[in-house]
Protein backbone atom coordinates (compact mmCIF):
# COMPACT_ATOMS: atom_id res chain seq x y z
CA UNK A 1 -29.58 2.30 -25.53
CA UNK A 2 -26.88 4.46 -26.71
CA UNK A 3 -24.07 1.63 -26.94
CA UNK A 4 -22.61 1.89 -29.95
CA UNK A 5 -20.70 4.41 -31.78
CA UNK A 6 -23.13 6.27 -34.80
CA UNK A 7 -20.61 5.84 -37.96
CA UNK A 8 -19.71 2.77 -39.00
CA UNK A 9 -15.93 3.84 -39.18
CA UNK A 10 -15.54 5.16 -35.94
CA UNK A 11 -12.97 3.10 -33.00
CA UNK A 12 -13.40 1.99 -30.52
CA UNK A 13 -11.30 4.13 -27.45
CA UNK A 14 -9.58 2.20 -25.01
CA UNK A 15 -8.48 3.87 -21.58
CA UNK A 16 -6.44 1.45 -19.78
CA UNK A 17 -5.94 2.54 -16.33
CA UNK A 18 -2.77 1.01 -15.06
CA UNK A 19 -2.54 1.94 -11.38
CA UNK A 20 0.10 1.63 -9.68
CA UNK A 21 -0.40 0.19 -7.11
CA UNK A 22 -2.07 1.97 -3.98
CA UNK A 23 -3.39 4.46 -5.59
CA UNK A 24 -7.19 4.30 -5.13
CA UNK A 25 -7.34 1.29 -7.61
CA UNK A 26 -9.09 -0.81 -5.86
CA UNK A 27 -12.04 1.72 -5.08
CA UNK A 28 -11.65 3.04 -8.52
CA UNK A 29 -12.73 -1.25 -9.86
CA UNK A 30 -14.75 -1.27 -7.56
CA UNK A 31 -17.03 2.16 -8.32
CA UNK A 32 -16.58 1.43 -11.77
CA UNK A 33 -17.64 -2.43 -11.47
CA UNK A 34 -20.87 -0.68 -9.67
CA UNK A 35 -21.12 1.66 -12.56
CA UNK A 36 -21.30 -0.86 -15.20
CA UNK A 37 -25.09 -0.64 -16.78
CA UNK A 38 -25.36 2.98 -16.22
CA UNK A 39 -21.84 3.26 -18.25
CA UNK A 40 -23.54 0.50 -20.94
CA UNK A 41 -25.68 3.03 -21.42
CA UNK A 42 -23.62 5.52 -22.07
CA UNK A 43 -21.55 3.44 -24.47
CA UNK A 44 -18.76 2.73 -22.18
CA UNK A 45 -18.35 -0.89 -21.23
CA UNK A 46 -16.32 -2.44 -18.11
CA UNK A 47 -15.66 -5.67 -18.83
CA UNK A 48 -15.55 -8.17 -16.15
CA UNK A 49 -14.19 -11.27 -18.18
CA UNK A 50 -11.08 -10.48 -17.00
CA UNK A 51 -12.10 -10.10 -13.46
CA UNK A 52 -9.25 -11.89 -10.52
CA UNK A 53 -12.60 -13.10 -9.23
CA UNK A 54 -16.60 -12.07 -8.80
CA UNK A 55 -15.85 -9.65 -6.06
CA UNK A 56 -12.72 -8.85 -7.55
CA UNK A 57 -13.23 -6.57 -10.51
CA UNK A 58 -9.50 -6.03 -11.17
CA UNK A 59 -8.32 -7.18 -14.90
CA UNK A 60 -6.03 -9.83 -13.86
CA UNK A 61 -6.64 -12.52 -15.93
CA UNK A 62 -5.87 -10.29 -19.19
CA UNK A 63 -2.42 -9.38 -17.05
CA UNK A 64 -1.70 -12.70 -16.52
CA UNK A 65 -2.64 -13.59 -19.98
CA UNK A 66 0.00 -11.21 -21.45
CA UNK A 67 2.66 -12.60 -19.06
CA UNK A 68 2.30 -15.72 -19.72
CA UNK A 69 2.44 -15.23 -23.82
CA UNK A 70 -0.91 -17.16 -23.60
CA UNK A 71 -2.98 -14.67 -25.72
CA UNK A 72 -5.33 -16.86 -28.20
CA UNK A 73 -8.51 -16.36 -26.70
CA UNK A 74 -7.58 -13.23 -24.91
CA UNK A 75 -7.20 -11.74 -28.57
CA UNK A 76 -10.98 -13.68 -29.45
CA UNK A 77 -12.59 -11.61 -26.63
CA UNK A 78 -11.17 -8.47 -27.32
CA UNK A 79 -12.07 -8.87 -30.79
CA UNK A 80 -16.13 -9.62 -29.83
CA UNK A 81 -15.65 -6.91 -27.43
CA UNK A 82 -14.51 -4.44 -30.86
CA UNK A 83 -17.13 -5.75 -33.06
CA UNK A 84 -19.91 -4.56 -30.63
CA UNK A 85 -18.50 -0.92 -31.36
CA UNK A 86 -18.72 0.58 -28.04
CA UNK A 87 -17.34 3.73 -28.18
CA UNK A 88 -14.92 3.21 -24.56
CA UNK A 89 -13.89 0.59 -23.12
CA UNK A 90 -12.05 0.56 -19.55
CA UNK A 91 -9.23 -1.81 -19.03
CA UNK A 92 -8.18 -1.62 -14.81
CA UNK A 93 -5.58 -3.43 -13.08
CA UNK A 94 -2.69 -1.92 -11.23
CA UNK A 95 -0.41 -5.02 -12.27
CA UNK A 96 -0.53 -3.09 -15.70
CA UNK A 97 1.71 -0.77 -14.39
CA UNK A 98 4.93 -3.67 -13.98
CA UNK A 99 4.62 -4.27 -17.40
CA UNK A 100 8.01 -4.50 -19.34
CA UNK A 101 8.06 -2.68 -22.91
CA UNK A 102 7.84 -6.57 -24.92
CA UNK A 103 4.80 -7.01 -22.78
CA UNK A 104 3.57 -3.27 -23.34
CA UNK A 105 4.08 -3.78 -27.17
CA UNK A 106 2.24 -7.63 -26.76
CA UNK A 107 -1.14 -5.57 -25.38
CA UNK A 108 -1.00 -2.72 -27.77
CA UNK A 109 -0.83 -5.35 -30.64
CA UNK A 110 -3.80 -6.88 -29.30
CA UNK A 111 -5.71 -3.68 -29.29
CA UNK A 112 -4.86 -3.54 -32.88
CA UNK A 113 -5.45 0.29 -34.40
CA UNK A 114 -7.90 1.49 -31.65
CA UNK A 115 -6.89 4.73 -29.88
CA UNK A 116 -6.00 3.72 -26.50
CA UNK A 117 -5.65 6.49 -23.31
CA UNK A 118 -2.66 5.42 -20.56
CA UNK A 119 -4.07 6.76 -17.17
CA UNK A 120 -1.40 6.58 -14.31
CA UNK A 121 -2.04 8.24 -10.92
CA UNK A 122 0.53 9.66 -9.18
CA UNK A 123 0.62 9.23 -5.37
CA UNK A 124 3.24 10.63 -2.60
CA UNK A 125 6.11 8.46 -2.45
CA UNK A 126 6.30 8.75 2.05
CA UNK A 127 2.81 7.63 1.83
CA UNK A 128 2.57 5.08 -1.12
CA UNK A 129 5.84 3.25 -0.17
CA UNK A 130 4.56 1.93 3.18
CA UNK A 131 1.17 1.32 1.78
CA UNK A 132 2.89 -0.69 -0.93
CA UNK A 133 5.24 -2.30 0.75
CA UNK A 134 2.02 -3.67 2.72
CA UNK A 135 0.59 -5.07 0.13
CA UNK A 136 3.88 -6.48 -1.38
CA UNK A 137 3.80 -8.36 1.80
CA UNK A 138 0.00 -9.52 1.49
CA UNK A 139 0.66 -10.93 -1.81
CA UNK A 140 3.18 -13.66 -0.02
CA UNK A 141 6.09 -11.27 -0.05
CA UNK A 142 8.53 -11.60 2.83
CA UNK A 143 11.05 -8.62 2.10
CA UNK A 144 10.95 -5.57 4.92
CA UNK A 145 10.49 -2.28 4.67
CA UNK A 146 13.44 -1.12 4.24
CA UNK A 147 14.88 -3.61 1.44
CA UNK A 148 11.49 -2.97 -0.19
CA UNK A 149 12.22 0.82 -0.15
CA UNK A 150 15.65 0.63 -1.34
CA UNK A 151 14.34 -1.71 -4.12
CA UNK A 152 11.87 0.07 -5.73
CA UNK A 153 13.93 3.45 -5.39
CA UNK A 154 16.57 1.91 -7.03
CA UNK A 155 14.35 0.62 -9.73
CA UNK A 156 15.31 -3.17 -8.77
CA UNK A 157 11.51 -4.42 -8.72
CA UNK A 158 8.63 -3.38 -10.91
CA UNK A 159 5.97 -3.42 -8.05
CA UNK A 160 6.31 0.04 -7.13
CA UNK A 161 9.23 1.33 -9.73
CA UNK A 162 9.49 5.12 -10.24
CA UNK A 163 6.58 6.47 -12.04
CA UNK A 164 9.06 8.15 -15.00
CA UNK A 165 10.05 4.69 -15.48
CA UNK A 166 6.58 3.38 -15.58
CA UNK A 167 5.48 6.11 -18.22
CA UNK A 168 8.15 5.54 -20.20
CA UNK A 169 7.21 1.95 -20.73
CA UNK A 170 3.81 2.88 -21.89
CA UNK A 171 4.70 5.94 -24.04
CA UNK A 172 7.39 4.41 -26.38
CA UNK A 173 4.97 1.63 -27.09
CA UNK A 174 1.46 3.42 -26.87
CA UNK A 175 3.09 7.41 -27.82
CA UNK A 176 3.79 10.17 -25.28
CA UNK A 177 0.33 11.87 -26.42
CA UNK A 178 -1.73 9.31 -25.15
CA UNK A 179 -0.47 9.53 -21.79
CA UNK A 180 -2.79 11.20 -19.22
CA UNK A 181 -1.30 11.44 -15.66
CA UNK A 182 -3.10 12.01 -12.38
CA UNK A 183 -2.11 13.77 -8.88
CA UNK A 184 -3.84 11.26 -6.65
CA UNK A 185 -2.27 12.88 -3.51
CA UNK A 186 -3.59 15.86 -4.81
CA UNK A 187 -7.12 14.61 -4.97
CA UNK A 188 -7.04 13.01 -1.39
CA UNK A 189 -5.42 16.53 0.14
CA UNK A 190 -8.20 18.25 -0.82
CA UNK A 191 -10.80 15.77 -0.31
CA UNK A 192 -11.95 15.28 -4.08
CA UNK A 193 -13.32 11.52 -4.83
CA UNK A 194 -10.78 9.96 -7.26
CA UNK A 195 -14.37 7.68 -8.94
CA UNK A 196 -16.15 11.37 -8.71
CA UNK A 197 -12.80 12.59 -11.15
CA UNK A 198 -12.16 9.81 -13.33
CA UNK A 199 -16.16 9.74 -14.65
CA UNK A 200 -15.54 13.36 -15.21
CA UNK A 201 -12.17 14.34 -16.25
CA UNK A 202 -11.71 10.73 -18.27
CA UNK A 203 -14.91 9.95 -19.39
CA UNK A 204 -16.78 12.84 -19.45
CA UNK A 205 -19.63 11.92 -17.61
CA UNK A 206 -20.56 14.64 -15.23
CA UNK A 207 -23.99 13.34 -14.08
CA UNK A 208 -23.45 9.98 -12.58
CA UNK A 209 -24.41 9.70 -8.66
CA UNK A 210 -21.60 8.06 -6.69
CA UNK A 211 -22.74 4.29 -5.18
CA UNK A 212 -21.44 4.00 -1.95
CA UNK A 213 -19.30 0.97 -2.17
CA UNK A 214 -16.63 1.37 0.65
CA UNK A 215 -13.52 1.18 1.18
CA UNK A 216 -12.73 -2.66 -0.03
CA UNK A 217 -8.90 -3.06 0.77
CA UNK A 218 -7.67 -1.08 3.71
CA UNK A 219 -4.04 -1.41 4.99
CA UNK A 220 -3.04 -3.21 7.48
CA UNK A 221 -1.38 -1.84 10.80
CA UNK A 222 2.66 -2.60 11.16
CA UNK A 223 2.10 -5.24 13.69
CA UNK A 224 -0.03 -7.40 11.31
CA UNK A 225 2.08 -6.21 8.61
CA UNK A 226 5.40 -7.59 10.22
CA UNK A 227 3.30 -10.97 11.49
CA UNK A 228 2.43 -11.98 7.98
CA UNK A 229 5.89 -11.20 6.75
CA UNK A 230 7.30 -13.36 9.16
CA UNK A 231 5.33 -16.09 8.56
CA UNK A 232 5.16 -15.39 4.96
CA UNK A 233 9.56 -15.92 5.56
CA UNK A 234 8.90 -19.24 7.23
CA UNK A 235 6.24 -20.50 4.61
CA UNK A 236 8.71 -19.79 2.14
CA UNK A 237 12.18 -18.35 2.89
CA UNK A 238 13.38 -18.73 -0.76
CA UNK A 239 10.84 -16.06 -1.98
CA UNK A 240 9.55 -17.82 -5.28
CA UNK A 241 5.86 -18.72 -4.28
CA UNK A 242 4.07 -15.52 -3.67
CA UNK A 243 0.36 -16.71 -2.11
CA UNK A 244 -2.18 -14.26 -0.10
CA UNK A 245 -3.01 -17.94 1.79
CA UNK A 246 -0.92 -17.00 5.01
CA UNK A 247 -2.55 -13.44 4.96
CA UNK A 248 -5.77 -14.43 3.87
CA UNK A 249 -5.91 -17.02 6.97
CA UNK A 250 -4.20 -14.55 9.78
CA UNK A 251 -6.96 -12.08 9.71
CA UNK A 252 -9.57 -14.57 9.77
CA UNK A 253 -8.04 -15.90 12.75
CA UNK A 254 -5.94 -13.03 14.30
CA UNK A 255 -8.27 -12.55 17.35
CA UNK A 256 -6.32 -14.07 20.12
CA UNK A 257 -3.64 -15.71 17.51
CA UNK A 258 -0.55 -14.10 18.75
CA UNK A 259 -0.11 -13.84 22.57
CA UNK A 260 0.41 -10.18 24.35
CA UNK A 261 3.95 -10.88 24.82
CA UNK A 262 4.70 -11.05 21.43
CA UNK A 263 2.78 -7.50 20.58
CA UNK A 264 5.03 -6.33 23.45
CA UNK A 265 8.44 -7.22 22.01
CA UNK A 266 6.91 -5.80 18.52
CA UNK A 267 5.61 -2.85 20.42
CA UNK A 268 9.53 -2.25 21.89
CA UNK A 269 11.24 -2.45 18.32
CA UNK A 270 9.46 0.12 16.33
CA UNK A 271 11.89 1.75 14.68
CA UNK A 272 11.37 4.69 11.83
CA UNK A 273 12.88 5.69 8.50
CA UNK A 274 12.35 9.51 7.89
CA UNK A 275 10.82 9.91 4.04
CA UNK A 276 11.47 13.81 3.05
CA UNK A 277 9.69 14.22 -0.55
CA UNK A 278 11.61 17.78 -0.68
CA UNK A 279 14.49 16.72 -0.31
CA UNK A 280 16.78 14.14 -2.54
CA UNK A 281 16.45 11.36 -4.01
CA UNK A 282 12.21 11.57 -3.44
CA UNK A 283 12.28 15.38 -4.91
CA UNK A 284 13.60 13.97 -7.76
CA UNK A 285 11.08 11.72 -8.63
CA UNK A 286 7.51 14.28 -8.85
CA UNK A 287 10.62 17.07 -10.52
CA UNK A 288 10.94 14.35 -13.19
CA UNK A 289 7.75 14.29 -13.75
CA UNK A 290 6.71 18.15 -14.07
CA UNK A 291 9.92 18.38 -16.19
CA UNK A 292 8.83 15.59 -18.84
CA UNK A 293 5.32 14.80 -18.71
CA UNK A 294 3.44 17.81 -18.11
CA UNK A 295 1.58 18.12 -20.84
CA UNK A 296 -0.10 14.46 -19.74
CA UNK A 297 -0.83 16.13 -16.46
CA UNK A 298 -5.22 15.82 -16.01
CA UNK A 299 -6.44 18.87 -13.82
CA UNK A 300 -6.57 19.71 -10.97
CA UNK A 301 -2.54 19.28 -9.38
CA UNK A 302 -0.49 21.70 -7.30
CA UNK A 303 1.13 23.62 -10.42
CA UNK A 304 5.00 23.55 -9.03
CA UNK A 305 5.20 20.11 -6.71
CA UNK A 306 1.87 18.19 -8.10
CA UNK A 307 0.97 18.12 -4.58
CA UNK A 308 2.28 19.18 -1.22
CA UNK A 309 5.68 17.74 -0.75
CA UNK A 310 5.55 15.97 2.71
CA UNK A 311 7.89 15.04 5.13
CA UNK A 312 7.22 11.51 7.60
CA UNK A 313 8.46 9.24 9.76
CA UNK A 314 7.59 5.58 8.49
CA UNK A 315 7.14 3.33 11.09
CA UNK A 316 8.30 -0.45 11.18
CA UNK A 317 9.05 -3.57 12.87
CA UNK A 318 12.91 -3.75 13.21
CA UNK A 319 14.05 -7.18 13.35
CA UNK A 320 15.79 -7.12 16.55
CA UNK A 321 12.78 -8.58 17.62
CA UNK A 322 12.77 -11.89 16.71
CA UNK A 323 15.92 -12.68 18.61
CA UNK A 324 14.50 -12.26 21.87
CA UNK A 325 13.77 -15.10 23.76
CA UNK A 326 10.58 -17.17 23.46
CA UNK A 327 9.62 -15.06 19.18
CA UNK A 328 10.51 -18.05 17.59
CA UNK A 329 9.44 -20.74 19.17
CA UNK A 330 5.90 -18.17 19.35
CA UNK A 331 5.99 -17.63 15.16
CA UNK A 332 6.64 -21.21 15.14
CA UNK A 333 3.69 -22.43 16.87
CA UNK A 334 1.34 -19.92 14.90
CA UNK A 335 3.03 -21.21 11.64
CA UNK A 336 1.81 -24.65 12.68
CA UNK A 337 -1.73 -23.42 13.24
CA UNK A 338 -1.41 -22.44 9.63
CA UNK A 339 -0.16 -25.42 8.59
CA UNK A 340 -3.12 -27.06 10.22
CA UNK A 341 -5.83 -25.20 8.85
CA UNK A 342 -4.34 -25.57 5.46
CA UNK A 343 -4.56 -29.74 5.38
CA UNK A 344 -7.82 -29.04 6.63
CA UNK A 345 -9.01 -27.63 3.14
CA UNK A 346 -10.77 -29.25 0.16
CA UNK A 347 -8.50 -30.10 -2.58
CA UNK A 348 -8.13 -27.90 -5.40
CA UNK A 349 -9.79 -29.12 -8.85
């Protein structure tokens, strides 16, 4: 087994991919997670001590570690995982990517000298804002679309901040070199697997047959979007205990949840906001990018734009909705249901 490097002297490389979020990551963990003995083999090692759960191969718990300042035996595990010599490891979790520069500097000091690759994908901000914003909400989030989209344009939350302001984070701390940047939107337009390019163009493995794993976190349509945002708002209107509970429970019990009336009034207040990547302020965003970080750019990309600026009309709920007669007292009752199944549960230990 080739698993270690040959000289005793040589580091051990780190490549910590860092999202954001809704770019591929979850099918990235996921491939990767699949990959894991052929990898071994190859001297690359996934870890899955960190993993958010056993079908969750996402590094959360080393996030969370970090956050917290709770790094003891964080520090113990990455110091077995050093002293086996491997010659990559592969640190994955999107939440990576809201990391402050104190919390940046806290996981580059617990990597001690190793050479460590930041690997940020780039994604279309008309299509990654909605897609974000969906997930913001299945997290236990109860902003709407457009207060999430003036938020993160204006830099106000770090869930899906401008990438320039995500890159800078991670190259004062970990150096611009070591920054390697990646056109997702590119790779999607022209139907390239993102798994496919990160065992080639990161790791340099060429040979490795693709599992087929799925698709393992698909977005939600606006209507079960704006349900679980509403009754993420009643579970908690003061927005300071973010849960998946309410999300995870609606779409096991969805079928026949919400009476047609309801979908009707939803159906009548779809409203749009018009996303225009060639025009300002989203223009500015991927020109900030070509203009400072080019050199971290990883082939292929579109060589003037990164990738095809696009133009689209987002839809969403408006909330116009919930002050015709009978929403309320409709969320309400579904809220209860909640509620219900909820006691039902086994204590935590």
């Amino acid at each position: 087994m080739a698993r270690q490097n040959d000289g005793e002297d040589s580091l051990t490389r780190f490549i910590l991919h860092i999202g954001p979020h809704k770019t591929g990551t979850t099918y990235l963990q996921h491939m990767l997670h699949a990959l894991r003995d052929v990898l071994l083999e190859r001297g690359i090692y996934i870890p899955s001590i960190w993993n958010a759960a056993p079908d969750d191969p996402s590094h959360v718990r080393l996030v969370r570690a970090i956050r917290r300042r709770d790094v003891g035996l964080v520090r113990k595990e990455i110091e077995e995982i050093l002293a086996q010599r491997y010659r990559c490891v592969v640190i994955t979790c999107e939440g990576l990517s809201t990391f402050n520069l104190d919390q940046a500097g806290r996981l580059r000091e617990l990597l001690g000298p190793a050479p460590t690759q930041v690997v940020h994908y780039i994604r279309r901000w008309p299509d990654r804002l909605p897609s974000a914003w969906k997930e913001h909400v299945r997290q236990g989030n109860k902003v709407t679309f457009p207060e999430f989209a003036l938020r993160q344009l204006m830099g106000h939350e770090g869930f899906a901040r401008p990438d320039a302001a995500i890159l800078d984070t991670f190259s004062a701390v970990f150096g611009a070199d070591q920054i390697k940047i990646v056109s997702y939107s590119y790779l999607v337009d022209n139907g390239i697997d993102i798994a496919g390019h990160f065992l080639t163009a990161l790791l340099d493995q060429n040979d490795i047959p693709l599992p087929d794993v799925g698709r393992p976190n698909r977005s939600l349509s606006i209507f079960d979007t704006e349900l679980i945002r509403a009754l993420n708002a009643i579970r908690n209107p003061h927005g300071n205990d973010w849960s998946t509970a309410v999300r995870d429970w609606y779409l096991a019990n969805k079928d026949g949840l919400a009476p047609a009336s309801l979908h009707a009034v939803m159906r009548a207040s779809v409203g749009s906001i018009h996303l225009d990547e060639a025009k300002p302020p989203l223009a500015h965003l991927w020109r900030d990018i070509l203009t400072r970080y080019r050199t971290s750019l990883v082939s292929p990309w579109a060589r003037d734009s990164l990738h095809e600026p696009a133009a689209i009309d987002v839809p969403f709920v408006r909330q116009d909705y919930l002050l015709e007669p009978g929403v309320p007292k409709v969320l309400g009752e579904i809220f209860e249901e909640f509620l219900q199944a909820q006691e039902a549960l086994p204590p935590r230990r």
